[in-house]
Protein backbone atom coordinates (compact mmCIF):
# COMPACT_ATOMS: atom_id res chain seq x y z
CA UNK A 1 -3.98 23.76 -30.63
CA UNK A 2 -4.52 25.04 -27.07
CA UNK A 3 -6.10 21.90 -26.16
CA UNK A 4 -2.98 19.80 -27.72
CA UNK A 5 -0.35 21.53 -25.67
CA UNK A 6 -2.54 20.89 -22.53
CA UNK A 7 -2.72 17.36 -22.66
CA UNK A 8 0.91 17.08 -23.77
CA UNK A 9 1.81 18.89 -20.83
CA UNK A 10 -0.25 16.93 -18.48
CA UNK A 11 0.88 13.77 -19.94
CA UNK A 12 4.26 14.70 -19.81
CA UNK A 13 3.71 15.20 -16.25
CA UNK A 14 1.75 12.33 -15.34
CA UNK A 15 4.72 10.38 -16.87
CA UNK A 16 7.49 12.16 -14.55
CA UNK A 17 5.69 10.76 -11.86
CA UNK A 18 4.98 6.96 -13.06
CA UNK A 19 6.47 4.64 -10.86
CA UNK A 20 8.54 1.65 -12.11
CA UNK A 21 9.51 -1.02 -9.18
CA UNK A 22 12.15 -4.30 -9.08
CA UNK A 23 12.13 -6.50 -6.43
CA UNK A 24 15.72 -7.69 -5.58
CA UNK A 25 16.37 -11.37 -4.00
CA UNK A 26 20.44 -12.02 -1.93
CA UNK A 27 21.01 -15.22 -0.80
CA UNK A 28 24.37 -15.84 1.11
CA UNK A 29 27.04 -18.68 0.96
CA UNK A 30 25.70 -21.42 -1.29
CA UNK A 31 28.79 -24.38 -0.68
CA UNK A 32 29.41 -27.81 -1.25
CA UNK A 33 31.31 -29.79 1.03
CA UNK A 34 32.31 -33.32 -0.01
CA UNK A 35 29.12 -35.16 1.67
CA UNK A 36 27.06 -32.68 -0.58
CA UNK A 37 29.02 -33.73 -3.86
CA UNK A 38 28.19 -37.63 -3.02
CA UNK A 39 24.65 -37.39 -2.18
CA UNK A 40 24.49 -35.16 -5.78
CA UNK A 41 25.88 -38.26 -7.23
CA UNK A 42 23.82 -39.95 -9.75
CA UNK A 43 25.36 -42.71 -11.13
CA UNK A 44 27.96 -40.33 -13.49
CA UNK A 45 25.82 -36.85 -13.09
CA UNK A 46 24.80 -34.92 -10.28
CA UNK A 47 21.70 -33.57 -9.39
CA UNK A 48 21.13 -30.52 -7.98
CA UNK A 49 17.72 -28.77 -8.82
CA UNK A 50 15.95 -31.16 -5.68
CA UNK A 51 17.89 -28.55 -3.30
CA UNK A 52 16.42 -25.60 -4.10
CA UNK A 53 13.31 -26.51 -5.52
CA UNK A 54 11.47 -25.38 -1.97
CA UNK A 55 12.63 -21.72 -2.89
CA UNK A 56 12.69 -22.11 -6.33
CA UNK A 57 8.90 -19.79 -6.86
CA UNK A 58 10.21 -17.13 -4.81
CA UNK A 59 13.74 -16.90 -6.17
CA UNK A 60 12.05 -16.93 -9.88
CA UNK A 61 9.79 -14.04 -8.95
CA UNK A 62 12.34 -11.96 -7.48
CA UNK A 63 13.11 -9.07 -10.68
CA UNK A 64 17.08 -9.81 -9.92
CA UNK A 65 18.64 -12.46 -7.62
CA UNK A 66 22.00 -12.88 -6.67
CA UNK A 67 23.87 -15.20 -4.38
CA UNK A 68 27.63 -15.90 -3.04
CA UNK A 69 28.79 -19.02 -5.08
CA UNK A 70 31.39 -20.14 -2.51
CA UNK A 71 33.34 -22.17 -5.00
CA UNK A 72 34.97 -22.96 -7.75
CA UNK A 73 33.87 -24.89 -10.75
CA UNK A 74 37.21 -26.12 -11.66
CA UNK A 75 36.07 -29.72 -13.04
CA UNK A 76 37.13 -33.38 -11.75
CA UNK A 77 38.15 -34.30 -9.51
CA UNK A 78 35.86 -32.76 -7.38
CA UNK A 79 36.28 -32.09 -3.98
CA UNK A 80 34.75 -30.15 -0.96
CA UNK A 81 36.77 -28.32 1.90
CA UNK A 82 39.25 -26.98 2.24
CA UNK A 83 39.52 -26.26 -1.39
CA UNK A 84 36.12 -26.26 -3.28
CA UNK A 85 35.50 -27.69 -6.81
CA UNK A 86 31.93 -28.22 -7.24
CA UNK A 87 29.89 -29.84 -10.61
CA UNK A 88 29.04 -27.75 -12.84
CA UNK A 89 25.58 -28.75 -12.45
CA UNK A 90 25.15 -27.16 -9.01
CA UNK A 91 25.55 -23.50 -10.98
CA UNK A 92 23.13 -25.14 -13.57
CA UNK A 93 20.47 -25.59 -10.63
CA UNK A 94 21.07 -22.25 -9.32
CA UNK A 95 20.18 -20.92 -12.93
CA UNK A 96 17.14 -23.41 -13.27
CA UNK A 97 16.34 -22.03 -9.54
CA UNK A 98 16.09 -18.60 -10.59
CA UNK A 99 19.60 -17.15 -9.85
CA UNK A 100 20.33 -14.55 -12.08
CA UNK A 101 23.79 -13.21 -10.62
CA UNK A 102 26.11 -15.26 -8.75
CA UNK A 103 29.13 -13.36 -6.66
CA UNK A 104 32.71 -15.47 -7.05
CA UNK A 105 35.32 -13.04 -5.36
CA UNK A 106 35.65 -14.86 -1.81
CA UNK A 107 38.11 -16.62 -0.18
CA UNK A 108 37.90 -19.47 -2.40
CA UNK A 109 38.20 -17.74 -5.59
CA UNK A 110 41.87 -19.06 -6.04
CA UNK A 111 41.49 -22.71 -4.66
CA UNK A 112 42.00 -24.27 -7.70
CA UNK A 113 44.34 -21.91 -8.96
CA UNK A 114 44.43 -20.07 -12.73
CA UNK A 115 42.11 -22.86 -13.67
CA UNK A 116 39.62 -22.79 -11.05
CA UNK A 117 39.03 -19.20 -11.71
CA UNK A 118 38.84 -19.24 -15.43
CA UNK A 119 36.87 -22.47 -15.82
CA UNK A 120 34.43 -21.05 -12.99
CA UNK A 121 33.69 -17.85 -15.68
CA UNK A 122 33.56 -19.82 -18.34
CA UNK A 123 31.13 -22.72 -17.25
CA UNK A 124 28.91 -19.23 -15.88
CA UNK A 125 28.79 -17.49 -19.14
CA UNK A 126 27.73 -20.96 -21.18
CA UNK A 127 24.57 -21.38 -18.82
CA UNK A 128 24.08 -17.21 -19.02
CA UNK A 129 24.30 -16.82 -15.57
CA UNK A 130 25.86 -13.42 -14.66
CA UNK A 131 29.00 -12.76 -12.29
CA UNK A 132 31.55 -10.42 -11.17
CA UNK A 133 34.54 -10.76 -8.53
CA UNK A 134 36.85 -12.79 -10.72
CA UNK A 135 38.34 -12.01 -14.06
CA UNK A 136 40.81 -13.66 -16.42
CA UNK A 137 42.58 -10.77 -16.89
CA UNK A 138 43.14 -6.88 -16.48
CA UNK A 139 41.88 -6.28 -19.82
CA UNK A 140 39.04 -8.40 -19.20
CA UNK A 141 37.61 -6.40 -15.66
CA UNK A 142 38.59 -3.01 -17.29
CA UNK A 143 35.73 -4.12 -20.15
CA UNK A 144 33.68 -6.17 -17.78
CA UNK A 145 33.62 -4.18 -14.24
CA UNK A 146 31.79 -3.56 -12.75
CA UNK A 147 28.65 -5.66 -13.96
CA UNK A 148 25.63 -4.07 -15.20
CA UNK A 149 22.47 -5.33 -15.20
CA UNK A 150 19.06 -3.85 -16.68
CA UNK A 151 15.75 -5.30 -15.73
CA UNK A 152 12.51 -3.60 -15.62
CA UNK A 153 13.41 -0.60 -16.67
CA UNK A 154 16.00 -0.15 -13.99
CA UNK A 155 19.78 -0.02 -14.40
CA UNK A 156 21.70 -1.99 -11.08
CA UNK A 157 25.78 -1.42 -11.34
CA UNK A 158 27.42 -4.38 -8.78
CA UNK A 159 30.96 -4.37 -7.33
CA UNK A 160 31.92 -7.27 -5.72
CA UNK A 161 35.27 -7.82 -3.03
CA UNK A 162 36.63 -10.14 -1.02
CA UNK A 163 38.80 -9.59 2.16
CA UNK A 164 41.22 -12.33 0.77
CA UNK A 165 41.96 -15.43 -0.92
CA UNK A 166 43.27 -17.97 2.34
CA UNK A 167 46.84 -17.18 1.40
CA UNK A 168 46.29 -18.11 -2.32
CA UNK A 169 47.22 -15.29 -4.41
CA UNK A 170 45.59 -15.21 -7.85
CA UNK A 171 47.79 -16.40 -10.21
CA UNK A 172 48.60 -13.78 -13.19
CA UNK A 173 47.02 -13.01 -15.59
CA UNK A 174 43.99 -13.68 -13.25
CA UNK A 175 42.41 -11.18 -10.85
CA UNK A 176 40.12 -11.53 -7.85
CA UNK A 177 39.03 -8.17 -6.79
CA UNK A 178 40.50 -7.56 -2.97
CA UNK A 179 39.23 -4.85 -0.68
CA UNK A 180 40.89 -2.25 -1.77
CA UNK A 181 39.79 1.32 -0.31
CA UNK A 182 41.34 3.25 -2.93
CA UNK A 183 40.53 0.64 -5.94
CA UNK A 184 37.02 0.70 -4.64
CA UNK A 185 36.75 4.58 -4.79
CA UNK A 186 37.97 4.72 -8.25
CA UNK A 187 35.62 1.66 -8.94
CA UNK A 188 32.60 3.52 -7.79
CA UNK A 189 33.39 6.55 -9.64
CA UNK A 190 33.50 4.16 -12.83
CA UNK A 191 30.16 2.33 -12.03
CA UNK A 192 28.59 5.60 -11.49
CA UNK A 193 29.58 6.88 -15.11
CA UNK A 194 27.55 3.83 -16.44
CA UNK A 195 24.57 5.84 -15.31
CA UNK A 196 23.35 3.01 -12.70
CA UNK A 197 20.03 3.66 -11.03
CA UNK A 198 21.57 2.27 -8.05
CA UNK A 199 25.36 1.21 -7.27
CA UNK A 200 25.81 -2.28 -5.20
CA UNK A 201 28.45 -3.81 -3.42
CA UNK A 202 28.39 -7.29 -2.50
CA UNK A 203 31.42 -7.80 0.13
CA UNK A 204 33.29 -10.84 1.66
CA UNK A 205 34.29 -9.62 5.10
CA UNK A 206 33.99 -10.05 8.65
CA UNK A 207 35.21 -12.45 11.13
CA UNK A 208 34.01 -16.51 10.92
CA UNK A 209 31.10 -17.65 13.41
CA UNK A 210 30.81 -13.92 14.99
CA UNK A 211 26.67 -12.51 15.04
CA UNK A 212 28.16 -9.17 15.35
CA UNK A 213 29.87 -6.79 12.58
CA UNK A 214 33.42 -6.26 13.47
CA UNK A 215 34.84 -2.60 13.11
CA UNK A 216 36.14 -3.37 10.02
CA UNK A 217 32.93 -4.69 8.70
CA UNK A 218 31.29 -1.32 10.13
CA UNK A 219 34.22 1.30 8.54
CA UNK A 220 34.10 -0.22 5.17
CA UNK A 221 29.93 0.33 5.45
CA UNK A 222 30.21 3.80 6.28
CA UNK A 223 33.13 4.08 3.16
CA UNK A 224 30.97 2.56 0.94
CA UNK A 225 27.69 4.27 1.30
CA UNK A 226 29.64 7.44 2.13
CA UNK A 227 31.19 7.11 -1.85
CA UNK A 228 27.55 6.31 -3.34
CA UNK A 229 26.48 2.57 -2.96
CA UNK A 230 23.08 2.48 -1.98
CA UNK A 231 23.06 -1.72 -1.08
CA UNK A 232 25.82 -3.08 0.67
CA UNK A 233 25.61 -7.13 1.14
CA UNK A 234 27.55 -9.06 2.82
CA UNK A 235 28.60 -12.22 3.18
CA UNK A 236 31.52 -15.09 4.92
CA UNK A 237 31.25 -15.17 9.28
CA UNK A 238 28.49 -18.61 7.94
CA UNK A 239 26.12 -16.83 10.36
CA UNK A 240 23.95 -14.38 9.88
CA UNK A 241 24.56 -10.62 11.26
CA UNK A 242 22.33 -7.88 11.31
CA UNK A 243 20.44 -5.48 8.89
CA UNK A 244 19.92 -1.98 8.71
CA UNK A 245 18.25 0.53 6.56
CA UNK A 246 19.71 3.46 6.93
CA UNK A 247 17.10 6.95 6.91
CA UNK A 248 17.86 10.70 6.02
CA UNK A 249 16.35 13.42 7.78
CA UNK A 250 13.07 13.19 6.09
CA UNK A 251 12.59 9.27 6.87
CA UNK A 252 13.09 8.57 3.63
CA UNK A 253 15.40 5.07 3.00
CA UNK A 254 19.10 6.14 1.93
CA UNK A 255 21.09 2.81 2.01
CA UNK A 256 20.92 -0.35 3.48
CA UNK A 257 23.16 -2.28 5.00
CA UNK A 258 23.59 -6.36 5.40
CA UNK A 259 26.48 -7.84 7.10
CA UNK A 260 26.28 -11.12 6.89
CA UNK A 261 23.67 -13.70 5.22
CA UNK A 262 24.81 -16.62 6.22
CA UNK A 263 24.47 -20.11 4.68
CA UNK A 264 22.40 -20.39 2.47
CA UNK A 265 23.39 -24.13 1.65
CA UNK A 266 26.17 -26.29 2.97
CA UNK A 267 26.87 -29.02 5.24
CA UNK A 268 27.93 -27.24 8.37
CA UNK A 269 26.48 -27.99 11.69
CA UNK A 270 27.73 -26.03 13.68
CA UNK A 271 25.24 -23.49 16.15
CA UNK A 272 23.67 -20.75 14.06
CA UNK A 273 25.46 -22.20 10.81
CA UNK A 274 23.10 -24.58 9.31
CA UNK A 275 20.89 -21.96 7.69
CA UNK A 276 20.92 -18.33 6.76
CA UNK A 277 18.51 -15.80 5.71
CA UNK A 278 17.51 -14.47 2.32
CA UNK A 279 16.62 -10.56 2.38
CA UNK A 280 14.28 -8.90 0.02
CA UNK A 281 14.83 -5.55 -1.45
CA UNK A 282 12.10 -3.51 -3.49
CA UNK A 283 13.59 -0.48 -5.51
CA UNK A 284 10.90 1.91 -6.78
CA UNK A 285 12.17 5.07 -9.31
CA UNK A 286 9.63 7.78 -10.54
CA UNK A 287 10.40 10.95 -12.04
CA UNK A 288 12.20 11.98 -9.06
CA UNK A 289 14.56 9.39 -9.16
CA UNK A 290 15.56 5.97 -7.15
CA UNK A 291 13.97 5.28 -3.72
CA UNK A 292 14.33 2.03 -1.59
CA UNK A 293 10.69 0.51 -0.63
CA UNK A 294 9.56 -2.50 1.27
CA UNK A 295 13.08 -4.43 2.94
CA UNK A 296 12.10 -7.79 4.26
CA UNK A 297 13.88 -11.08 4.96
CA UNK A 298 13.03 -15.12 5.21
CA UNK A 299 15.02 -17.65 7.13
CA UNK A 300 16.17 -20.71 5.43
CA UNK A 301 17.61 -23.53 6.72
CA UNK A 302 19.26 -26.70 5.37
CA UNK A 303 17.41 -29.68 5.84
CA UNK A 304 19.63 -33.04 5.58
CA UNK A 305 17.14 -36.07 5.38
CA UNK A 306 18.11 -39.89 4.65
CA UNK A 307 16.14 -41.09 2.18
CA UNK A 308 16.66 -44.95 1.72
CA UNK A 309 20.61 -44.84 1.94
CA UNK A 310 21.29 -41.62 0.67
CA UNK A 311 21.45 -38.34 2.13
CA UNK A 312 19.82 -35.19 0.30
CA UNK A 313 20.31 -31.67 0.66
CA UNK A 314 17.25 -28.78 0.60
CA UNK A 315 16.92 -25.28 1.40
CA UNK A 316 14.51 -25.02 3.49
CA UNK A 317 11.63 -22.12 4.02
CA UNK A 318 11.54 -21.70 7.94
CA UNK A 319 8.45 -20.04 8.10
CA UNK A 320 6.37 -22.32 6.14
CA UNK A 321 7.58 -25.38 7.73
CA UNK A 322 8.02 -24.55 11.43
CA UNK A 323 4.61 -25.48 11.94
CA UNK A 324 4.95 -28.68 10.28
CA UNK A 325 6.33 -31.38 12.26
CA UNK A 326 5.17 -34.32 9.76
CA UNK A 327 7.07 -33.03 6.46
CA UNK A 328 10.31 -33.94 8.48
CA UNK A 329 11.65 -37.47 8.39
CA UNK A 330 12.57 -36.94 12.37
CA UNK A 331 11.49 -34.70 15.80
CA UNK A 332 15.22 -33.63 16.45
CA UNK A 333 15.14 -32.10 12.23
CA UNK A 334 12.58 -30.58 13.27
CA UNK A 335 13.40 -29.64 16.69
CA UNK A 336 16.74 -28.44 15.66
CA UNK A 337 15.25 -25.91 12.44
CA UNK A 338 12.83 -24.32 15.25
CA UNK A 339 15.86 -23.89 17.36
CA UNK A 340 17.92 -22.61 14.83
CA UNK A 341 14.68 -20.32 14.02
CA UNK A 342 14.21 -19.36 17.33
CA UNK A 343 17.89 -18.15 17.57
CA UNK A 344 18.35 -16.05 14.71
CA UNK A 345 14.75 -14.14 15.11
CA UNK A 346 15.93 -13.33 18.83
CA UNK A 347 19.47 -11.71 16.50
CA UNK A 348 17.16 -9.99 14.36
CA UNK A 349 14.16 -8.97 16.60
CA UNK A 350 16.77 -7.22 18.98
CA UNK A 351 19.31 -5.61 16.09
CA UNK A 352 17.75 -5.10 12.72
CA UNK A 353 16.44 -2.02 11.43
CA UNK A 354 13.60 -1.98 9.22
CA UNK A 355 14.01 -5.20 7.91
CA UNK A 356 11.02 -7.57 9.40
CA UNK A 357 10.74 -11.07 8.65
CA UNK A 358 8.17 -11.84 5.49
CA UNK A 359 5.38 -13.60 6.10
CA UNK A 360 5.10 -17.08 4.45
């Protein structure tokens, strides 16, 4: 009987301190500008799954990935900027590509109006894809927000925010969820009572085209990991901005911090906006509760070929193609990724902390 207890009691401990780990995958603006929609065009479909199917292992190994779907899925006629309407097969890519949460409160939640917003929910919950930001009504985000996930024995809670909607207010009953400081409070205190291992905020802010986090950008941080979100994510300047883990006083990871992913597929041109970064988050929970582990990112950029007569659109991994002038139809695509590269590690190299660039 002695001998029972014993090894009850060690297993019991043994078990308190069994680790359980999920590896989390954000990816920032994924749009679609009209030139996109056309070189998607197949005769009357639209293919998407070519764009991503560079990232496509690592997005499918990721335990939970989520990315900023920077429009709406309103239905013909489709069109690009300045108000979005994409296929629904670009969502249907994203969910072949491994996407298993996609953000829609941004400033393009309302650019189709009531429509836009509840077609976009409804073409996401036939392909199973999950989403927060937008709702159809009050009664559905009071039964719906914030989103829970579970995955690998972890719990994840996600808020989701958006600075504004371009001057677009939603149309009633609809709701896209504005940064609000006090609706955000009592939102936390509700995704906590879902007894998340880990609160996250995914946040459209910031100023368009600026490297740096504006006060604002910085406050609303603070506020946010000050009320309990461990992750903060950000998206909408189109270029990327800095990231931080944030350590208490025994060096142990508290938070983290990402301003701004930038793109992580459009047609912009721009300096600095023709790629982005994705950023890799391991979450490890024993016994003794939730710690953050390895933080890492990988620069992406969007590669634009002409093949024939038509143009085609691909997410492209930096590091495993900077070295490799002959995949690229052209020197100056090539030229221009390294520069773009080049760029963005001299951002990161000088102002993250803790987040180092993953090796191919």
């Amino acid at each position: 009987m002695r001998i029972s207890w014993l090894l009850v009691i060690l297993f019991a401990a043994c078990s308190s301190y069994a680790q359980d780990t999920l590896s989390l995958l954000f990816a920032g603006d994924v749009m679609q500008h009209q030139s996109q929609i056309n070189a998607a065009q197949r005769g009357g479909t639209y293919e998407y799954d070519e764009c991503f199917s560079m990232l496509k292992d690592r997005i499918s190994a990721a335990g939970v990935a989520i990315a900023n779907l920077e429009v709406t899925l309103a239905g013909k006629p489709y069109s690009g900027y300045p108000q979005f309407s994409a296929p629904d097969e670009l969502a249907k890519a994203l969910g072949n590509a491994g996407f298993d949460v996609l953000i829609t409160a941004n400033n393009h939640s309302c650019d189709k109006g009531e429509r836009g917003i509840r077609r976009t929910i409804r073409v996401l919950d036939d392909l199973g894809i999950g989403h927060t930001g937008t709702f159809r009504s009050p009664a559905e985000r009071d039964s719906l927000y914030p989103l829970v996930i579970e995955k690998n024995n972890f719990r994840l809670a996600i808020l989701s925010y958006t600075y504004g909607t371009n001057g677009i207010p939603a149309p009633p009953p609809a709701i896209v969820n504005l940064i609000d400081t006090a609706q955000i409070a009592a939102d936390i205190v509700a995704a906590k009572a879902q007894s998340p291992d880990v609160v996250i905020a995914f946040v459209h802010w910031g100023e368009e085209y600026q490297q740096q986090p504006n006060e604002r950008q910085k406050t609303l941080a603070d506020f946010f990991i000050r009320h309990g979100v461990r992750l903060v994510v950000g998206s909408h300047p189109h270029v990327l901005q800095r990231m931080e883990r944030r350590y208490n006083a025994d060096s142990t990871t508290q938070s983290v911090v990402v301003y701004s992913l930038g793109n992580f597929i459009s047609n912009q041109s721009a300096k600095n906006t023709d790629g982005g970064a994705i950023a890799h988050i391991q979450l490890l929970k024993d016994g003794h509760g939730l710690t953050i582990g390895e933080c890492s990112y990988q620069l992406v950029w969007t590669y634009k070929p002409v093949t024939g007569k038509q143009r085609r659109f691909y997410v492209a991994p930096v590091g495993e193609l900077e070295n490799k002038p002959a995949f690229f139809a052209n020197e100056a695509d090539f030229l221009k990724m390294n520069d773009f590269a080049k760029n963005m590690r001299d951002l990161y190299n000088k102002e993250n902390s803790g987040f180092p660039e993953a090796l191919p």
